[in-house]
Protein backbone atom coordinates (compact mmCIF):
# COMPACT_ATOMS: atom_id res chain seq x y z
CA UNK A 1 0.00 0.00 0.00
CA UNK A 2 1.35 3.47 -1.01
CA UNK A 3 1.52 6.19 1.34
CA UNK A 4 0.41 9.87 0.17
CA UNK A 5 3.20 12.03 0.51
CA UNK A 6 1.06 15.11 0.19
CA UNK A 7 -0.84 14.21 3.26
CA UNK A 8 2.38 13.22 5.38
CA UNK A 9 3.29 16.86 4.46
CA UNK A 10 0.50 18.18 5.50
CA UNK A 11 0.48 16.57 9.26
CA UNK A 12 3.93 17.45 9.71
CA UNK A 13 2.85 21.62 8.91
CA UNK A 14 0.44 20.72 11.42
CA UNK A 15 2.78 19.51 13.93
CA UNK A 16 5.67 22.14 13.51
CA UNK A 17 2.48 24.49 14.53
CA UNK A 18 3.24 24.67 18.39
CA UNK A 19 1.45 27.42 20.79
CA UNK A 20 4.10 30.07 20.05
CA UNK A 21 3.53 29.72 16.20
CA UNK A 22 -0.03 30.17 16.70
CA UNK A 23 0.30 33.14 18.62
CA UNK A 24 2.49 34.45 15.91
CA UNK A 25 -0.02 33.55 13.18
CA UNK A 26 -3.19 34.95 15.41
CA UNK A 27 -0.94 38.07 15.59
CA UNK A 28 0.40 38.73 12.22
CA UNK A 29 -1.31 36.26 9.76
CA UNK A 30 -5.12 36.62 9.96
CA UNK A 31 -4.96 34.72 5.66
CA UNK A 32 -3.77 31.91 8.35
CA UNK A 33 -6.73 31.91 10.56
CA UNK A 34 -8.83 29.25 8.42
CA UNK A 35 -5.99 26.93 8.36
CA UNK A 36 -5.55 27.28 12.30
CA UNK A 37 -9.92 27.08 12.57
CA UNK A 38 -9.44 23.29 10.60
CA UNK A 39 -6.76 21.87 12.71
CA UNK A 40 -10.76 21.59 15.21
CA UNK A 41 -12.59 22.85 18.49
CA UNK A 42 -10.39 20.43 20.74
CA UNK A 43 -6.86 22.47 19.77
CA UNK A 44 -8.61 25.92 19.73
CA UNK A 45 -9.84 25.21 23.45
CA UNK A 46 -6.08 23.84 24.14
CA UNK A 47 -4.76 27.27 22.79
CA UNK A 48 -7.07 29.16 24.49
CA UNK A 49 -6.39 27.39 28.18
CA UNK A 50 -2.58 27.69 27.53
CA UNK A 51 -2.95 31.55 26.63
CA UNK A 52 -5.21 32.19 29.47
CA UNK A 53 -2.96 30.18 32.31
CA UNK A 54 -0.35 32.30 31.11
CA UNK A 55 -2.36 35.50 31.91
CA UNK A 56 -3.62 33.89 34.87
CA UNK A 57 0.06 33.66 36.29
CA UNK A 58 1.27 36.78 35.70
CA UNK A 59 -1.91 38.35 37.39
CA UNK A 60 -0.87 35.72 40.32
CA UNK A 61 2.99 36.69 40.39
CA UNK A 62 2.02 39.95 40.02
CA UNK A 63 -0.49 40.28 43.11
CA UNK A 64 1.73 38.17 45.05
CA UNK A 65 4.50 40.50 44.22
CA UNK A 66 2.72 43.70 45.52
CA UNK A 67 1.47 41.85 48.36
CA UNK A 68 5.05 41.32 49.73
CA UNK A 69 5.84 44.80 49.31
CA UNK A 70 2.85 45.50 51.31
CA UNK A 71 3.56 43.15 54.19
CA UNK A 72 7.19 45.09 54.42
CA UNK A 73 5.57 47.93 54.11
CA UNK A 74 3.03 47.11 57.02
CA UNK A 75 6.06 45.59 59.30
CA UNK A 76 7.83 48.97 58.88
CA UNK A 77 4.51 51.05 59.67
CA UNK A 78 3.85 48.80 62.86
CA UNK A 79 7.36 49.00 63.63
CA UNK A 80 7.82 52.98 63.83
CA UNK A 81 4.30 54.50 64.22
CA UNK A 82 2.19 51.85 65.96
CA UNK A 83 2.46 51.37 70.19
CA UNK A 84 3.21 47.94 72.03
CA UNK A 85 1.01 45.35 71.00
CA UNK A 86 0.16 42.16 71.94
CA UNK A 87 -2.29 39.54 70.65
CA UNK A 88 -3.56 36.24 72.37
CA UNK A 89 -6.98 33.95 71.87
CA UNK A 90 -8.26 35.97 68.78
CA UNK A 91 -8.01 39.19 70.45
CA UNK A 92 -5.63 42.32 69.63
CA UNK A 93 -4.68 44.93 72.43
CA UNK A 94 -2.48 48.04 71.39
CA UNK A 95 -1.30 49.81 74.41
CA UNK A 96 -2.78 53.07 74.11
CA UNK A 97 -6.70 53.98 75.30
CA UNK A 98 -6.53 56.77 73.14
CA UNK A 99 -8.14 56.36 69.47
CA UNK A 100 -4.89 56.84 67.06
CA UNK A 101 -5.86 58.05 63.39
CA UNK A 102 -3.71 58.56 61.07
CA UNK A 103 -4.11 60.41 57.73
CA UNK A 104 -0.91 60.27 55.96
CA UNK A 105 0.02 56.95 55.61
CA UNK A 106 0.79 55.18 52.31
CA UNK A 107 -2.44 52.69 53.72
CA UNK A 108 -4.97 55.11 53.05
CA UNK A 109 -6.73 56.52 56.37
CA UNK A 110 -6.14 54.10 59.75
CA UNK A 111 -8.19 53.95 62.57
CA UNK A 112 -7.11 52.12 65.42
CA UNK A 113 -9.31 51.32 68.44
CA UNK A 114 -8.93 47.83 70.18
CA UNK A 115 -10.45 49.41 73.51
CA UNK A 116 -14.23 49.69 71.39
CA UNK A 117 -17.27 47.23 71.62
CA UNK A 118 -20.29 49.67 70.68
CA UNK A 119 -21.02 48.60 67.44
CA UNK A 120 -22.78 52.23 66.39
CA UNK A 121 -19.02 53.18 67.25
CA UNK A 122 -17.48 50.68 64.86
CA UNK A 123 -20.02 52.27 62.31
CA UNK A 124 -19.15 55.34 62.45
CA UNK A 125 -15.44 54.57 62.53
CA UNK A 126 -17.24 52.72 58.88
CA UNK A 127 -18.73 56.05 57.73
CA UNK A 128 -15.67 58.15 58.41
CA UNK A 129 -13.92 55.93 55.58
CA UNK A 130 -16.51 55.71 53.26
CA UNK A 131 -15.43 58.21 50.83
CA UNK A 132 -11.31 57.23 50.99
CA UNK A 133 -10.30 54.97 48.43
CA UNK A 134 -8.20 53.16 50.77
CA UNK A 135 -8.66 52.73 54.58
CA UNK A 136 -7.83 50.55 57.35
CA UNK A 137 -9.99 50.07 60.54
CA UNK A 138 -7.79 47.65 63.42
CA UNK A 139 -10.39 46.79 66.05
CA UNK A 140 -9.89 44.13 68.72
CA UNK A 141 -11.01 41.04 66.93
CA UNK A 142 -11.37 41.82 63.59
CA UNK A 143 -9.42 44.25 61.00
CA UNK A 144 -11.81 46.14 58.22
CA UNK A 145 -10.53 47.00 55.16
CA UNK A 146 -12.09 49.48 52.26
CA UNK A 147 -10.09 49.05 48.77
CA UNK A 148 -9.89 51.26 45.74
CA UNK A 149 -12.14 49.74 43.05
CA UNK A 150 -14.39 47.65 45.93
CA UNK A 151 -17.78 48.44 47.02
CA UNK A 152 -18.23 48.76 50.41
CA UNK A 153 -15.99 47.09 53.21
CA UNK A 154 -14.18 44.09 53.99
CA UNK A 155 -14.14 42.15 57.46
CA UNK A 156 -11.23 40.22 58.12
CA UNK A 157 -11.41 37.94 61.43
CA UNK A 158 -8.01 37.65 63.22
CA UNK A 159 -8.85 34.42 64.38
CA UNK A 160 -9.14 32.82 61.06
CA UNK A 161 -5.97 35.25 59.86
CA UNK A 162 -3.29 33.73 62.40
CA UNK A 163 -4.86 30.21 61.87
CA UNK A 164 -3.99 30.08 58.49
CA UNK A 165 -0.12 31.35 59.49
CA UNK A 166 -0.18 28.58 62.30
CA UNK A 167 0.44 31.77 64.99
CA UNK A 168 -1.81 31.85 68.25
CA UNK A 169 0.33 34.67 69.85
CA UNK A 170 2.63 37.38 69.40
CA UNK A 171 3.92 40.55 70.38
CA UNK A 172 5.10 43.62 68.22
CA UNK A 173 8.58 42.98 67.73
CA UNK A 174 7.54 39.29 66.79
CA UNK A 175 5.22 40.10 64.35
CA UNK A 176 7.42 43.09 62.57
CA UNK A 177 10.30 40.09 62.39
CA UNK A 178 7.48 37.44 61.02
CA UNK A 179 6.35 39.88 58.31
CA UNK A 180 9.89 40.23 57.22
CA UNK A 181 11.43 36.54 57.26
CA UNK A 182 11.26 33.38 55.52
CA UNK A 183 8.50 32.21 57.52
CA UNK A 184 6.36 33.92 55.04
CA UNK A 185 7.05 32.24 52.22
CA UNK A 186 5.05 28.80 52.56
CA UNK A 187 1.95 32.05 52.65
CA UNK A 188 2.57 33.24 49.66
CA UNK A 189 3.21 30.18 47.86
CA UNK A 190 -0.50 29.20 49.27
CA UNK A 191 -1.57 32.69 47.87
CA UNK A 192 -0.22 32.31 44.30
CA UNK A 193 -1.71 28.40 44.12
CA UNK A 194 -4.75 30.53 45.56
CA UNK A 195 -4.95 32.80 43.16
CA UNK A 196 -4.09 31.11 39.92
CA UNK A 197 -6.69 28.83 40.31
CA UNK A 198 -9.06 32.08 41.30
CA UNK A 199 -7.86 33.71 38.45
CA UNK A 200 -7.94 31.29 35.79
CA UNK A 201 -11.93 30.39 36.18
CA UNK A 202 -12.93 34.23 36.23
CA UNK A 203 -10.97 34.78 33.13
CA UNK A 204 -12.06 31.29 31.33
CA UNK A 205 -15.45 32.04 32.07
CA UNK A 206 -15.12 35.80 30.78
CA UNK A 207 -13.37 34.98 27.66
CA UNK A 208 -15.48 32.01 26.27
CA UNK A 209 -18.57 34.49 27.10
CA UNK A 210 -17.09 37.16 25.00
CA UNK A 211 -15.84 34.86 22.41
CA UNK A 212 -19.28 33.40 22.17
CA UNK A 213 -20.91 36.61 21.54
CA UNK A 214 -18.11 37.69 19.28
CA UNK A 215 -18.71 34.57 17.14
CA UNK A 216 -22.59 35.01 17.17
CA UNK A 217 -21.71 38.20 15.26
CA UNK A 218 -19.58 37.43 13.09
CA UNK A 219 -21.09 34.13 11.90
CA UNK A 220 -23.96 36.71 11.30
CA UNK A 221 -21.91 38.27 8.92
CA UNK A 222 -21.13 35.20 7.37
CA UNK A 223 -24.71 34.64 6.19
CA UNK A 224 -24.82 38.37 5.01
CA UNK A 225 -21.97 37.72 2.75
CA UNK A 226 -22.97 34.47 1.82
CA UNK A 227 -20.39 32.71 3.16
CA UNK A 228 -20.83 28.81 4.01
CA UNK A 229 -19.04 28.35 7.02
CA UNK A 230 -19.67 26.85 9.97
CA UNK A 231 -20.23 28.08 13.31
CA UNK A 232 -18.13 26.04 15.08
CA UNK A 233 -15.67 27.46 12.13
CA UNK A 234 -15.96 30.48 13.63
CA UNK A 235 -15.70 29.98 16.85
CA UNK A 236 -12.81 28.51 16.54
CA UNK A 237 -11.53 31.60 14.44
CA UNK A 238 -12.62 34.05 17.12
CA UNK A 239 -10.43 31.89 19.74
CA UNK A 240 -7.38 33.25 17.94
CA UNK A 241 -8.66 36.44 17.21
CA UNK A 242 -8.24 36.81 21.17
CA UNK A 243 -4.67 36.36 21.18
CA UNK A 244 -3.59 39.91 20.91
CA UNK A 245 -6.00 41.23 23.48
CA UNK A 246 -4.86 39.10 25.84
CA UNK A 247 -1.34 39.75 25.50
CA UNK A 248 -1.99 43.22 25.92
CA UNK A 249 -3.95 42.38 28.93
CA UNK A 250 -0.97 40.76 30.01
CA UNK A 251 1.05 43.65 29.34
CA UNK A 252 -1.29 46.28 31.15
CA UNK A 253 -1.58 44.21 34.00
CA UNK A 254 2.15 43.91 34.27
CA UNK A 255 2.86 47.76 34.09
CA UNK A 256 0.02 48.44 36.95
CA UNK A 257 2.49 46.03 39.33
CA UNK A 258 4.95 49.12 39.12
CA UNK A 259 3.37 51.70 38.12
CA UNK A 260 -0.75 52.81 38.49
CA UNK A 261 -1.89 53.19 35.27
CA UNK A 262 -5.23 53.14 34.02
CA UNK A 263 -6.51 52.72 30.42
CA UNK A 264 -10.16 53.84 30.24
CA UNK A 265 -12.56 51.41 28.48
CA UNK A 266 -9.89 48.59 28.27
CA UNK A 267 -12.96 46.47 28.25
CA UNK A 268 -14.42 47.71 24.76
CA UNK A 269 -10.64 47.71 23.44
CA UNK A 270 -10.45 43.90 24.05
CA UNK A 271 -13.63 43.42 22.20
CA UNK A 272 -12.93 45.87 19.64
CA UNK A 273 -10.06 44.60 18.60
CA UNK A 274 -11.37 40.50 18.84
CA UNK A 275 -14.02 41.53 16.19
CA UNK A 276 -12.18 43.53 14.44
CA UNK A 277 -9.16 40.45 13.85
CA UNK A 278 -12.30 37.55 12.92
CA UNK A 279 -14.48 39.97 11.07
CA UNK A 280 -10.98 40.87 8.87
CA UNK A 281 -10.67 36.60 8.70
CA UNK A 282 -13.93 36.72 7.56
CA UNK A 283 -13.35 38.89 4.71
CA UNK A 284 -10.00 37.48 3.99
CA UNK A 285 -11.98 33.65 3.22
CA UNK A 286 -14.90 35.78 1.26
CA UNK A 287 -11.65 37.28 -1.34
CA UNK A 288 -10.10 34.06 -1.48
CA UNK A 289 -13.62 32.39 -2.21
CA UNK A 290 -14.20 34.77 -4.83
CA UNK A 291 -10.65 34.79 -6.10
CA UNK A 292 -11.16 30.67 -6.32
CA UNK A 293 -14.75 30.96 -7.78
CA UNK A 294 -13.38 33.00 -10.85
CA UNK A 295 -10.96 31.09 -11.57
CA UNK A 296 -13.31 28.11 -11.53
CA UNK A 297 -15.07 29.97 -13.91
CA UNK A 298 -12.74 31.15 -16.19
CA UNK A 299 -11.66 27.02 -16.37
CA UNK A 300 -15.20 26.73 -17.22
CA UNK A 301 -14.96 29.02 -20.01
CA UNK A 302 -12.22 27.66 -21.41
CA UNK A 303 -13.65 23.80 -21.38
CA UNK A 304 -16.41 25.13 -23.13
CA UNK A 305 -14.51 26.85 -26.11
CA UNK A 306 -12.62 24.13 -25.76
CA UNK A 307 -15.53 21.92 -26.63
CA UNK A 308 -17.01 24.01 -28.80
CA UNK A 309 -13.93 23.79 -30.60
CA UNK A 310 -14.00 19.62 -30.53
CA UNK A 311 -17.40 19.83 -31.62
CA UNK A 312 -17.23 22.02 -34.35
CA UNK A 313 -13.86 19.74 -35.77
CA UNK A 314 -16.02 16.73 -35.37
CA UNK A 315 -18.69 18.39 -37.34
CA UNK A 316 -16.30 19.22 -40.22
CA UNK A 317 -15.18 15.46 -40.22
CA UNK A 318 -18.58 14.17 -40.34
CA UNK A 319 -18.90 16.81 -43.38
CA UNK A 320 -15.58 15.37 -45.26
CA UNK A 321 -16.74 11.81 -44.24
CA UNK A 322 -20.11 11.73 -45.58
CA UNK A 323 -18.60 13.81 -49.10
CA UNK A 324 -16.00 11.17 -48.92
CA UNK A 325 -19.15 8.38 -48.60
CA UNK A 326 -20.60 10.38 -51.31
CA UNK A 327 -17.85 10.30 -53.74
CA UNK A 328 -16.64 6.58 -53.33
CA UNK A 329 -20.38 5.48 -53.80
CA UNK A 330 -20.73 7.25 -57.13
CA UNK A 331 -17.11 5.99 -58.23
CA UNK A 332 -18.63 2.45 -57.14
CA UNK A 333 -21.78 2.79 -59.03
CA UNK A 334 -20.16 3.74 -62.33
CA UNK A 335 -17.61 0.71 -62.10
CA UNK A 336 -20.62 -1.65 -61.44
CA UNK A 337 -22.52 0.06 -64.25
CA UNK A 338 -19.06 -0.74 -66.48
CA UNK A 339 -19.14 -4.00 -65.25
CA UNK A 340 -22.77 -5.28 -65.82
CA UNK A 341 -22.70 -3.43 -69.71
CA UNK A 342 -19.02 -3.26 -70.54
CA UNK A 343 -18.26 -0.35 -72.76
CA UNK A 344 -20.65 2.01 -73.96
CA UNK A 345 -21.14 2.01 -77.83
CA UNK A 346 -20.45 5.40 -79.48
CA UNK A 347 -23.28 7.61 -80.93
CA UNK A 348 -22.12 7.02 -84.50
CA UNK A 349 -22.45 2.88 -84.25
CA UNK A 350 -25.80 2.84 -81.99
């Protein structure tokens, strides 16, 4: 049995197409997008789960990342501008019974009270941070936190806090020399696992919803243009069409870790630019199908002259063939005539 060389070419193209290649292709070679759609649904997903682990990490590293700095920066807040502390049995006691608030602090406003138990107190220490962007509330058994971009507040029980860090006790100078050691790290190695698996269902689930609307619309225009293609086709195309967003979600996120920068309407970028990379596949396979459709035609054309041409050559035979018939019947007839009477007499003998 002989193999078909043209087919073992075409798996090894296939194969020598790795995730890099296809992010290269998605990029830079939308003509490239139909060949990436056949390859099926099961290597589009794969592509897509690779690209968004990838994004998924660096959002991880990267909030991981700040957090550390944080935790230093906490240690070295508690160290210089916070008094003796102790904490024991879920319960925090700063020695001071005054209320300190402070202002200034690279925290956002703190409040710290470990003396109060009136709730309507705690409530209003609640309304006084309501308008800051960030704030920090340290009460005796829980700590309440209010975070740019976050509705509202969030409680944080100290009991639950230490148990997680395996810590039932400690005193200021302990905790400022926790913050900053190695005994830390085992936390944020919990955090990143934490977070990457966090991260990479929100942004599955957000990209296959956008990429199924996305498709919706452009198999739409598919049936305006008259274009057979499936919808599973197109979906797949619209997976790669998301490559470039991504990556520069990827990049944005990575140049808020040092510096805060905000790109308004990032949101309608990312699906601008998706539509705008299947919609241009989408026009590239209507060109090509046209391109491929005239020159069906124009092979069309030229079978029918060149039949017309047969035709009229076998019509010109059948002329010469039947004059031939013609002429070889009459030169038969006269030698039959010769034969049956011999010679003819001449006029002057008859």
């Amino acid at each position: 049995m002989k193999k078909n060389p043209q087919k073992n070419e075409e798996k090894d193209t296939q194969l020598k197409k790795g995730f890099f290649k296809k992010v290269w292709y998605s990029i830079d070679k939308i003509d490239k997008y139909s060949e990436l759609s056949a390859e099926g649904l099961k290597r589009a997903l794969k592509y897509l789960a690779i690209l968004i682990i990838i994004l998924a990490s660096i959002v991880s590293l990267g909030t991981v990342y700040t957090t550390t700095k944080s935790v230093k920066q906490i240690a070295e807040y508690i160290d210089e501008s916070v008094p003796e502390l102790t904490y024991k049995d879920g319960e925090l006691k700063v020695d001071s019974q005054d209320v300190i608030i402070d202002n200034e602090s690279k925290f956002g406003k703190i409040i710290i009270d470990t003396n109060v138990e009136d709730e309507e107190k705690i409530n209003q220490y609640i309304n006084d941070i309501s308008e800051e962007d960030n704030a920090i509330i340290i009460l005796k058994n829980r700590l309440i936190m209010k975070e740019v971009g976050r509705q509202g507040t969030t409680n944080y029980n100290y009991s639950e806090l230490m148990q997680g860090m395996n810590i039932n006790e400690f005193n200021k100078k302990e905790l400022v020399e926790y913050f900053t050691s190695s005994n830390m790290i085992p936390m944020y190695i919990n955090l990143f696992i934490a977070l990457l698996i966090y991260s990479f269902i929100i942004y599955i689930i957000n990209t296959l919803f956008n990429i199924l609307v996305i498709s919706m619309f452009v198999y739409l225009a598919t049936i305006i243009l008259k274009l057979k293609i499936r919808y599973v086709a197109v979906f797949n195309m619209v997976v790669y069409a998301v490559t470039l967003p991504t990556i520069l979600e990827m990049i944005y996120f990575a140049i808020n870790i040092f510096y805060s920068y905000r790109i308004a309407y990032f949101d309608i970028m990312y699906i601008l630019v998706t539509t705008i990379y299947a919609v241009a596949a989408i026009f590239i396979l209507k060109s090509e199908f046209n391109k491929k459709q005239g020159e069906v035609q124009k092979i069309v054309e030229v079978q029918e002259e060149v039949k017309e041409e047969i035709e009229e050559k076998q019509e010109e035979k059948k002329k010469e063939s039947k004059k031939d018939n013609k002429e070889t019947k009459k030169e038969e007839k006269k030698k039959e005539q010769k034969k049956d009477g011999g010679e003819e007499p001449e006029a002057s003998n008859a």
